[in-house]
PDB file of N, CA and C in Angstrom:
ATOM      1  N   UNK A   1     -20.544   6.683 -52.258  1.00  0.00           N
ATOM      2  CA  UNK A   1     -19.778   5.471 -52.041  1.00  0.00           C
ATOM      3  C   UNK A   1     -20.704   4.261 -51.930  1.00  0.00           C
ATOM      4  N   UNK A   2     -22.049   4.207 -51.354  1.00  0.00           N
ATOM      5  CA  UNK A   2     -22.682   3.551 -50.975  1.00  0.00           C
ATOM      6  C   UNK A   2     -23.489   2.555 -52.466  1.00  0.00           C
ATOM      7  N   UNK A   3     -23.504   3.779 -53.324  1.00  0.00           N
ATOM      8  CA  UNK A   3     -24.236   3.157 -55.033  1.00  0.00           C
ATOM      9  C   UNK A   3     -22.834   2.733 -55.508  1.00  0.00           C
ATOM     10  N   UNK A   4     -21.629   2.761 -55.100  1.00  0.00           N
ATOM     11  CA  UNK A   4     -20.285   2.237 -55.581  1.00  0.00           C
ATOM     12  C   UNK A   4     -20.396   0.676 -55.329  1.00  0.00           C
ATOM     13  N   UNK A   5     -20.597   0.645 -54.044  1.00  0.00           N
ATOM     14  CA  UNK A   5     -20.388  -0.695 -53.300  1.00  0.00           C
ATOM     15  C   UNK A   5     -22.003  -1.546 -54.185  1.00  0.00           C
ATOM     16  N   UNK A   6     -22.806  -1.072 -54.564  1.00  0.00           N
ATOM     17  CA  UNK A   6     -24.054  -1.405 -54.973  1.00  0.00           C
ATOM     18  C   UNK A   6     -23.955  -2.004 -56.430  1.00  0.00           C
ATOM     19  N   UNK A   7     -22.970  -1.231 -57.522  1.00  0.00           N
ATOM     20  CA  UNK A   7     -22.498  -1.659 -58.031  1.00  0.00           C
ATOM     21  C   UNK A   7     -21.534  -2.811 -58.496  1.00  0.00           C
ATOM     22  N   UNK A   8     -20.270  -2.468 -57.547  1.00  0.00           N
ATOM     23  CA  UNK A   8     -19.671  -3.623 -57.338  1.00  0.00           C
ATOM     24  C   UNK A   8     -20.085  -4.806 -56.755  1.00  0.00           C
ATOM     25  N   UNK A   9     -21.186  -5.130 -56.051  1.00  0.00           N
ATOM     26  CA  UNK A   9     -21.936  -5.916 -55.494  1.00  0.00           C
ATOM     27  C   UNK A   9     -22.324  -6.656 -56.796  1.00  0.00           C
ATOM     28  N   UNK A  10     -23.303  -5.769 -57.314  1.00  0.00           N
ATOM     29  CA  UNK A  10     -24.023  -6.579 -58.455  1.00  0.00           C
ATOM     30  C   UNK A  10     -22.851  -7.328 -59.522  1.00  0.00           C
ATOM     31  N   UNK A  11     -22.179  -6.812 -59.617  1.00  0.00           N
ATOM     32  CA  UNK A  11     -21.147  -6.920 -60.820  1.00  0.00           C
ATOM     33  C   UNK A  11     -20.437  -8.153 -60.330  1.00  0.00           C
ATOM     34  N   UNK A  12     -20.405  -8.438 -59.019  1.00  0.00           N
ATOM     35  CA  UNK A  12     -20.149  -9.571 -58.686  1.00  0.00           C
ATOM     36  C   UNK A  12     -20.237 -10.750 -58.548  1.00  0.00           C
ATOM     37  N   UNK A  13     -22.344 -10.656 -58.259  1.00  0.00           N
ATOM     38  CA  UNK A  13     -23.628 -11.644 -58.416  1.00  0.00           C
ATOM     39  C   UNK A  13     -23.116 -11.610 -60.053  1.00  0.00           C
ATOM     40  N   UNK A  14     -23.021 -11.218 -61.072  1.00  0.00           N
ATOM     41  CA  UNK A  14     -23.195 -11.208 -62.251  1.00  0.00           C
ATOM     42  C   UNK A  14     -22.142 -12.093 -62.977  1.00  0.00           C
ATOM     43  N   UNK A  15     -20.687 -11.779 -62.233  1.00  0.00           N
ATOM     44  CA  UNK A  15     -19.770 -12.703 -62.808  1.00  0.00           C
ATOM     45  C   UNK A  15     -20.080 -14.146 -61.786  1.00  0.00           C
ATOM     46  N   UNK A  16     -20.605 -14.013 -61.120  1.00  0.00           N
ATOM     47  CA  UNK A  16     -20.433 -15.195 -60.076  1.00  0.00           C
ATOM     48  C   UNK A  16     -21.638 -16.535 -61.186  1.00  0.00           C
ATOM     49  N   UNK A  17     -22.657 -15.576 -61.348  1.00  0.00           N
ATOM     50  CA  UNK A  17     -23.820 -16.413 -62.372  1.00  0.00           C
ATOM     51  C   UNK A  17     -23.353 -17.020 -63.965  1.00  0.00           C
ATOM     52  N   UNK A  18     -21.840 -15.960 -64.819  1.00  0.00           N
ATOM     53  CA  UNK A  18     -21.845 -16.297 -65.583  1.00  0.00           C
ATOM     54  C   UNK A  18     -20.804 -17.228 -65.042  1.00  0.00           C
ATOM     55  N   UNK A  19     -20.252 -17.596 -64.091  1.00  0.00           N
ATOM     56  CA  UNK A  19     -18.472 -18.470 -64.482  1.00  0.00           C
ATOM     57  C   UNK A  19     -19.814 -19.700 -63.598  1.00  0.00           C
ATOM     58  N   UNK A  20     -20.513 -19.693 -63.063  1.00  0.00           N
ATOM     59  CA  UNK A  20     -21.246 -20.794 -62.694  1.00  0.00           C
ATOM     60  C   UNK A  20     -22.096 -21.766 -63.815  1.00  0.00           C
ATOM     61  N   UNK A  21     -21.830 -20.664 -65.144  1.00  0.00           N
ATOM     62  CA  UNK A  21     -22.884 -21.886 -66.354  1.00  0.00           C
ATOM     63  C   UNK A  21     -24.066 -21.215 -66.272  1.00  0.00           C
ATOM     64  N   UNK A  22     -24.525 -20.480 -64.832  1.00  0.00           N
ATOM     65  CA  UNK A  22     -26.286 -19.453 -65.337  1.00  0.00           C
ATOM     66  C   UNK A  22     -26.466 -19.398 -67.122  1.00  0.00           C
ATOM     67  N   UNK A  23     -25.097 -18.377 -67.627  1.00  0.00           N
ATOM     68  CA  UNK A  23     -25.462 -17.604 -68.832  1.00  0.00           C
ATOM     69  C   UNK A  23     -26.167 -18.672 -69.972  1.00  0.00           C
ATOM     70  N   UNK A  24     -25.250 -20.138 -69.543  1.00  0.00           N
ATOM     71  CA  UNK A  24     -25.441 -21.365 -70.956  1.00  0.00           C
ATOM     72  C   UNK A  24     -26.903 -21.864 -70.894  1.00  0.00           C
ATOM     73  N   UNK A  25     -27.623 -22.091 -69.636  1.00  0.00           N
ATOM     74  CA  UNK A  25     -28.707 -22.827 -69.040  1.00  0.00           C
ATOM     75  C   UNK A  25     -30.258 -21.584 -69.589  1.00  0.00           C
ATOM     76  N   UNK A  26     -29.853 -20.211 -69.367  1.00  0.00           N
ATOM     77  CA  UNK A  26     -30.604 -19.307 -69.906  1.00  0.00           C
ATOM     78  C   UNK A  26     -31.067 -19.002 -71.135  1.00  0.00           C
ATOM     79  N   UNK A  27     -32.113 -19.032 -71.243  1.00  0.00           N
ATOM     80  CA  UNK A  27     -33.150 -18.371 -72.861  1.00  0.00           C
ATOM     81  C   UNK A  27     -32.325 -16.558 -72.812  1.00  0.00           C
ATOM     82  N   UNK A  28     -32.056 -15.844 -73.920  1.00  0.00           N
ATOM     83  CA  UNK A  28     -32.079 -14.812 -74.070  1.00  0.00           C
ATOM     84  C   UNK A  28     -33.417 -13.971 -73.242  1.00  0.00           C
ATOM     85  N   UNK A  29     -33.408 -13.218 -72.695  1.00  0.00           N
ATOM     86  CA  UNK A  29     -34.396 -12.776 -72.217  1.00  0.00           C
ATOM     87  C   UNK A  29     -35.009 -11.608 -72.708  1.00  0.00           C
ATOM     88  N   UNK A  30     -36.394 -11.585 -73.286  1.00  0.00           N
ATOM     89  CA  UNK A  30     -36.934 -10.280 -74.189  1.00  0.00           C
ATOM     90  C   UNK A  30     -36.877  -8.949 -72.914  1.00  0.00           C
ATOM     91  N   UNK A  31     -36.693  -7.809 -74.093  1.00  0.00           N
ATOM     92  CA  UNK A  31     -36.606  -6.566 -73.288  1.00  0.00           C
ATOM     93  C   UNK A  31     -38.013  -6.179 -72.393  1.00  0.00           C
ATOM     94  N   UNK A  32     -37.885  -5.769 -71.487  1.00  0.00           N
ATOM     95  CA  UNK A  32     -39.040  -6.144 -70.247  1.00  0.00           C
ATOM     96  C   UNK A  32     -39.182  -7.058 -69.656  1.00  0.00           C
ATOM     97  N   UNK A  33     -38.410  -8.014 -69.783  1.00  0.00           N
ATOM     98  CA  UNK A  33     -38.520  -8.928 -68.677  1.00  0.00           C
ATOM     99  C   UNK A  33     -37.918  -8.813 -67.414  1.00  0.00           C
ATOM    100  N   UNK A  34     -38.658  -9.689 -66.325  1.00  0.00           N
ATOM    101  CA  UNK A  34     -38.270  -9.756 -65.213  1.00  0.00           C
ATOM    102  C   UNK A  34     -36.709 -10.708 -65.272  1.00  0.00           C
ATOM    103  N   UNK A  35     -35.859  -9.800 -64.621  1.00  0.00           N
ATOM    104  CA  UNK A  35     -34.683 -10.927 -64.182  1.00  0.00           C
ATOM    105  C   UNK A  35     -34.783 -11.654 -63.369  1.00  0.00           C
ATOM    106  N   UNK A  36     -34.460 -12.690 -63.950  1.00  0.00           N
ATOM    107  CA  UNK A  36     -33.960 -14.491 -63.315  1.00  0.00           C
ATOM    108  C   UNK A  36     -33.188 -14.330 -61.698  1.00  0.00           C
ATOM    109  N   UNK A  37     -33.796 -15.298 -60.809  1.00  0.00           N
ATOM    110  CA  UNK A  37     -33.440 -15.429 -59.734  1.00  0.00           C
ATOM    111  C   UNK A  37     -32.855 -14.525 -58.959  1.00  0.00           C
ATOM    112  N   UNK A  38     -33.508 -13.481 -58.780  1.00  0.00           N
ATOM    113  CA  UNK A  38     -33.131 -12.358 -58.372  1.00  0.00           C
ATOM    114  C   UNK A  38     -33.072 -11.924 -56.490  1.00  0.00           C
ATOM    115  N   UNK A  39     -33.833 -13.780 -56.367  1.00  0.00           N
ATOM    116  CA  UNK A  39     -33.798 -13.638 -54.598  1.00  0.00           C
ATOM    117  C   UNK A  39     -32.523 -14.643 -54.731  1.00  0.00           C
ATOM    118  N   UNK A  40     -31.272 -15.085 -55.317  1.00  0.00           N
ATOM    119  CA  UNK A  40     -30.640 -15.889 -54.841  1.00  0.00           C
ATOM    120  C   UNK A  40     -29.441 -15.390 -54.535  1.00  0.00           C
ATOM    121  N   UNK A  41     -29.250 -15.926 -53.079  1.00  0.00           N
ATOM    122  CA  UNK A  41     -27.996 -15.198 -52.164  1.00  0.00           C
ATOM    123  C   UNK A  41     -26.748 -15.430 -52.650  1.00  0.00           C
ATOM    124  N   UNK A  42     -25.958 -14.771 -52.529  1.00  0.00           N
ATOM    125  CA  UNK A  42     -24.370 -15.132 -52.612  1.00  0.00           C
ATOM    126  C   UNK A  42     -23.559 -14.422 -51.858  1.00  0.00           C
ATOM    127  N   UNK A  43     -22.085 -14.777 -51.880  1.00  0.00           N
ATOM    128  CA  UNK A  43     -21.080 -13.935 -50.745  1.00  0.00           C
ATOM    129  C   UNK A  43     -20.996 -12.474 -51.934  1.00  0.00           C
ATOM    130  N   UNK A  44     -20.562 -11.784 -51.781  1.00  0.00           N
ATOM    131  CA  UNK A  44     -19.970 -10.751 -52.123  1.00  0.00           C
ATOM    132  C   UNK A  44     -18.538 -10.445 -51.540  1.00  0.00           C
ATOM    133  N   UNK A  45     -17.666  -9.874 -52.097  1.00  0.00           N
ATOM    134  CA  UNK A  45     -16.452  -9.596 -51.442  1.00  0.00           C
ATOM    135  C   UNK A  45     -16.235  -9.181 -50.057  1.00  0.00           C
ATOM    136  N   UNK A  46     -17.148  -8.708 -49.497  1.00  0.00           N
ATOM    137  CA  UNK A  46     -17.059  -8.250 -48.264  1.00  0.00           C
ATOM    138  C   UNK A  46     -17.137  -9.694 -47.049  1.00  0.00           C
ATOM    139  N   UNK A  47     -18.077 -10.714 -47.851  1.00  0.00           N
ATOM    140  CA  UNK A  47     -18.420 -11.766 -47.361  1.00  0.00           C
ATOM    141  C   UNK A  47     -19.807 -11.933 -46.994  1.00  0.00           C
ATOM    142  N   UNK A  48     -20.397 -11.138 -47.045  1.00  0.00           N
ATOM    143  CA  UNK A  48     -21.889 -10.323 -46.516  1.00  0.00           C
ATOM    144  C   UNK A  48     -22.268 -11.421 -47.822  1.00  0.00           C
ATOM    145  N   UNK A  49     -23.633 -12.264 -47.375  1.00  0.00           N
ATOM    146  CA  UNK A  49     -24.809 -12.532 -48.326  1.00  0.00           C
ATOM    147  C   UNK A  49     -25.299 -11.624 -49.374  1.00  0.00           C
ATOM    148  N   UNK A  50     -25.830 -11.761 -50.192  1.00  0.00           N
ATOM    149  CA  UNK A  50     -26.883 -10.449 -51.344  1.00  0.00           C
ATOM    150  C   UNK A  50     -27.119 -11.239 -52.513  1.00  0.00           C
ATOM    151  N   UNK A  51     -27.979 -10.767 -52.609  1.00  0.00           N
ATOM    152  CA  UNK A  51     -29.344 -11.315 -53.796  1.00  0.00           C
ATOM    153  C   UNK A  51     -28.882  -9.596 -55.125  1.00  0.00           C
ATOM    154  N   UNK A  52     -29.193  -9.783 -55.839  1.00  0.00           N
ATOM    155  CA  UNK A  52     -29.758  -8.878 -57.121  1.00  0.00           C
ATOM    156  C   UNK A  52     -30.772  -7.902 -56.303  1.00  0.00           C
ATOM    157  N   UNK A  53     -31.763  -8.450 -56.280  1.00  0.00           N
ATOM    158  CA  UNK A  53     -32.787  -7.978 -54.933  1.00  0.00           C
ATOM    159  C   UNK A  53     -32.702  -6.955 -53.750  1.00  0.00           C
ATOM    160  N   UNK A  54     -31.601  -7.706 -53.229  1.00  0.00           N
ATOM    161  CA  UNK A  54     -30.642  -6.504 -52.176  1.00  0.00           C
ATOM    162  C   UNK A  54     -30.038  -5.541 -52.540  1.00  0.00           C
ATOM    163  N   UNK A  55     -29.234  -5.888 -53.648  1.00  0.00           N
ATOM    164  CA  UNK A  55     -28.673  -4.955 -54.386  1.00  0.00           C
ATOM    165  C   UNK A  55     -29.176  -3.493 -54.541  1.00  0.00           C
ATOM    166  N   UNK A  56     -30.376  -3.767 -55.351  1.00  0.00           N
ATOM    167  CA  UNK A  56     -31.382  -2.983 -56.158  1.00  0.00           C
ATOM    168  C   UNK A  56     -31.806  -1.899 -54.864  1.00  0.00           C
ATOM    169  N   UNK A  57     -31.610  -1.101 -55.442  1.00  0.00           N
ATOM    170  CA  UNK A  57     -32.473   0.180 -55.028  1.00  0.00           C
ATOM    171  C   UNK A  57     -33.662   0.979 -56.005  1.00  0.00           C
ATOM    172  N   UNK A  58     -33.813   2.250 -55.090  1.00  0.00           N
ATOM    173  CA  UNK A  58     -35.029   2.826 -55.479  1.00  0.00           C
ATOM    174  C   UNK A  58     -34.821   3.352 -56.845  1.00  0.00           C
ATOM    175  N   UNK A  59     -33.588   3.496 -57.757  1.00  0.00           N
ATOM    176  CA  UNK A  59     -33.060   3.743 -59.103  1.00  0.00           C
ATOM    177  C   UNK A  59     -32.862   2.665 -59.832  1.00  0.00           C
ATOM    178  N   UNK A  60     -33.100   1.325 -59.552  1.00  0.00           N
ATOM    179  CA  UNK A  60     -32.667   0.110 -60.116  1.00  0.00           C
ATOM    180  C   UNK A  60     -31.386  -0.448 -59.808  1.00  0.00           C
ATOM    181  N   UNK A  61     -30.857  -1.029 -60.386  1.00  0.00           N
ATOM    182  CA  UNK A  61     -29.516  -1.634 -60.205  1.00  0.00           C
ATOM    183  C   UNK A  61     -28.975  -2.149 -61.638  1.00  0.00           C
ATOM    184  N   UNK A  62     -27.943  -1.679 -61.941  1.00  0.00           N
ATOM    185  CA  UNK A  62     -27.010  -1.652 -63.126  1.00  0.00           C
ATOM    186  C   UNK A  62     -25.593  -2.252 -62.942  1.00  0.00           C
ATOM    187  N   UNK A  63     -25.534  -3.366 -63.823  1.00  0.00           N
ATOM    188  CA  UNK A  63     -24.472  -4.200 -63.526  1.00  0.00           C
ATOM    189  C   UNK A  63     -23.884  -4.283 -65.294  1.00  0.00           C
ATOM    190  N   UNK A  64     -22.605  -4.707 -64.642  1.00  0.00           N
ATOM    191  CA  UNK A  64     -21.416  -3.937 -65.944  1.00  0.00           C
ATOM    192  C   UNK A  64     -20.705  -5.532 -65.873  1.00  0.00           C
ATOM    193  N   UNK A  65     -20.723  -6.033 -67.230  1.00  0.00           N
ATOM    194  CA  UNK A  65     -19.622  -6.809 -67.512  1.00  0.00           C
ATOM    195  C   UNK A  65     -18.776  -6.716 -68.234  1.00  0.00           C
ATOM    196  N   UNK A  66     -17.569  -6.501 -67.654  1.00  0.00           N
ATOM    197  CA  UNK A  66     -16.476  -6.601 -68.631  1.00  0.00           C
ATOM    198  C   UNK A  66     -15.120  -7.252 -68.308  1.00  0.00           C
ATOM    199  N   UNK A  67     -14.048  -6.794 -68.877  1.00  0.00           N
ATOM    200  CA  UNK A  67     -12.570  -7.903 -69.116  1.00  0.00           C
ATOM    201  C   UNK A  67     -11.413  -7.163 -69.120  1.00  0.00           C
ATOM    202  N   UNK A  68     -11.108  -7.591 -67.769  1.00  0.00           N
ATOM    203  CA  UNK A  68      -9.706  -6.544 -67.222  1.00  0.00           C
ATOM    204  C   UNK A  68      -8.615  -6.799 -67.847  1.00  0.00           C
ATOM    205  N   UNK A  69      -8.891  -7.396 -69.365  1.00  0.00           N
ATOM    206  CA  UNK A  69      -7.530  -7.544 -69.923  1.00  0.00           C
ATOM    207  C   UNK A  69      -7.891  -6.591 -70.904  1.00  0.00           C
ATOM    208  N   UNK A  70      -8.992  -5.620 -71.262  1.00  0.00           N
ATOM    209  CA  UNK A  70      -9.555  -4.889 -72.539  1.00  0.00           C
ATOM    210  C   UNK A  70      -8.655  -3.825 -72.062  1.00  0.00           C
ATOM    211  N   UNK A  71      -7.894  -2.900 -73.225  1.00  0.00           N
ATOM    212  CA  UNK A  71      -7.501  -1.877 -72.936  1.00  0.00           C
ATOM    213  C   UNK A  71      -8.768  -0.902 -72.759  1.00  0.00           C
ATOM    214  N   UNK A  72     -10.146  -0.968 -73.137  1.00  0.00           N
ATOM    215  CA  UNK A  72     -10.680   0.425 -72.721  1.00  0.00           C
ATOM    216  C   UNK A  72     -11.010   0.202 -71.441  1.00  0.00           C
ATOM    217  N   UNK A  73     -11.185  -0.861 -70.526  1.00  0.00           N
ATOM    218  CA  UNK A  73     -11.573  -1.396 -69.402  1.00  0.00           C
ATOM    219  C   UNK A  73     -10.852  -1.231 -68.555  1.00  0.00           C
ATOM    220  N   UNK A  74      -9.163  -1.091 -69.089  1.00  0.00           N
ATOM    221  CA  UNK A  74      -8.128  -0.956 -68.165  1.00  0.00           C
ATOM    222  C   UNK A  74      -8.075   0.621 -67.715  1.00  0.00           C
ATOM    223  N   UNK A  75      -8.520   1.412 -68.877  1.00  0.00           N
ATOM    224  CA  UNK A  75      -8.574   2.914 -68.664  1.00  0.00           C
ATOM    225  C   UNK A  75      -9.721   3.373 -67.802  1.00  0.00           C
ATOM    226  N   UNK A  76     -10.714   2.666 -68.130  1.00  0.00           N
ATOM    227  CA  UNK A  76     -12.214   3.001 -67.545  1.00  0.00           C
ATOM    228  C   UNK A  76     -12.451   2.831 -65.674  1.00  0.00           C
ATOM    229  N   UNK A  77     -11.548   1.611 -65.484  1.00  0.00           N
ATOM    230  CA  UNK A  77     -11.734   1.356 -64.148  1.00  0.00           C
ATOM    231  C   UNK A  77     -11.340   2.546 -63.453  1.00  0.00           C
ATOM    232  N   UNK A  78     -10.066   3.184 -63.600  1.00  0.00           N
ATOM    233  CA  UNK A  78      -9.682   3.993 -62.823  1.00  0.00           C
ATOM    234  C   UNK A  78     -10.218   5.626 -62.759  1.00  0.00           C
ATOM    235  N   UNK A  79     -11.747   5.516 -63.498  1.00  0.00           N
ATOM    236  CA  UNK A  79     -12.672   6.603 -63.349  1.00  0.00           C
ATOM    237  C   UNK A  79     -12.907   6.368 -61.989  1.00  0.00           C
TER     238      UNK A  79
END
């Protein structure tokens, strides 16, 4: 449950960066690079602060964007 909430965390920082304009202001970033602002705080649903940073654990951290109007997205969530 705990890599659930870790997930949804990130996925949150992630939409929060793209509906803020992050995605437009950003260079494509080459494979190996370090991700962008990865100490910057935000609420998360719970209300709790978290960075990318926080997020991340000892496996990395994997964040998912997608569009709850996609039918495979609509099927997928309820894995």
């Amino acid at each position: 449950m705990k890599t659930f909430k870790n997930i949804v965390s990130g996925l949150l920082v992630a939409i929060l960066f793209t509906s803020l304009g992050f995605s437009q202001q950003m260079k494509e970033l080459e494979i190996g690079s370090k991700a962008p602002m990865v100490d910057k705080k935000m609420k998360n649903v719970s209300g709790n602060e978290i960075s990318l940073q926080d997020a991340a654990k000892e496996n990395g951290l994997v964040v998912i964007f997608s569009c709850n109007t996609c039918p495979w997205v609509e099927r997928w969530e309820d894995r």
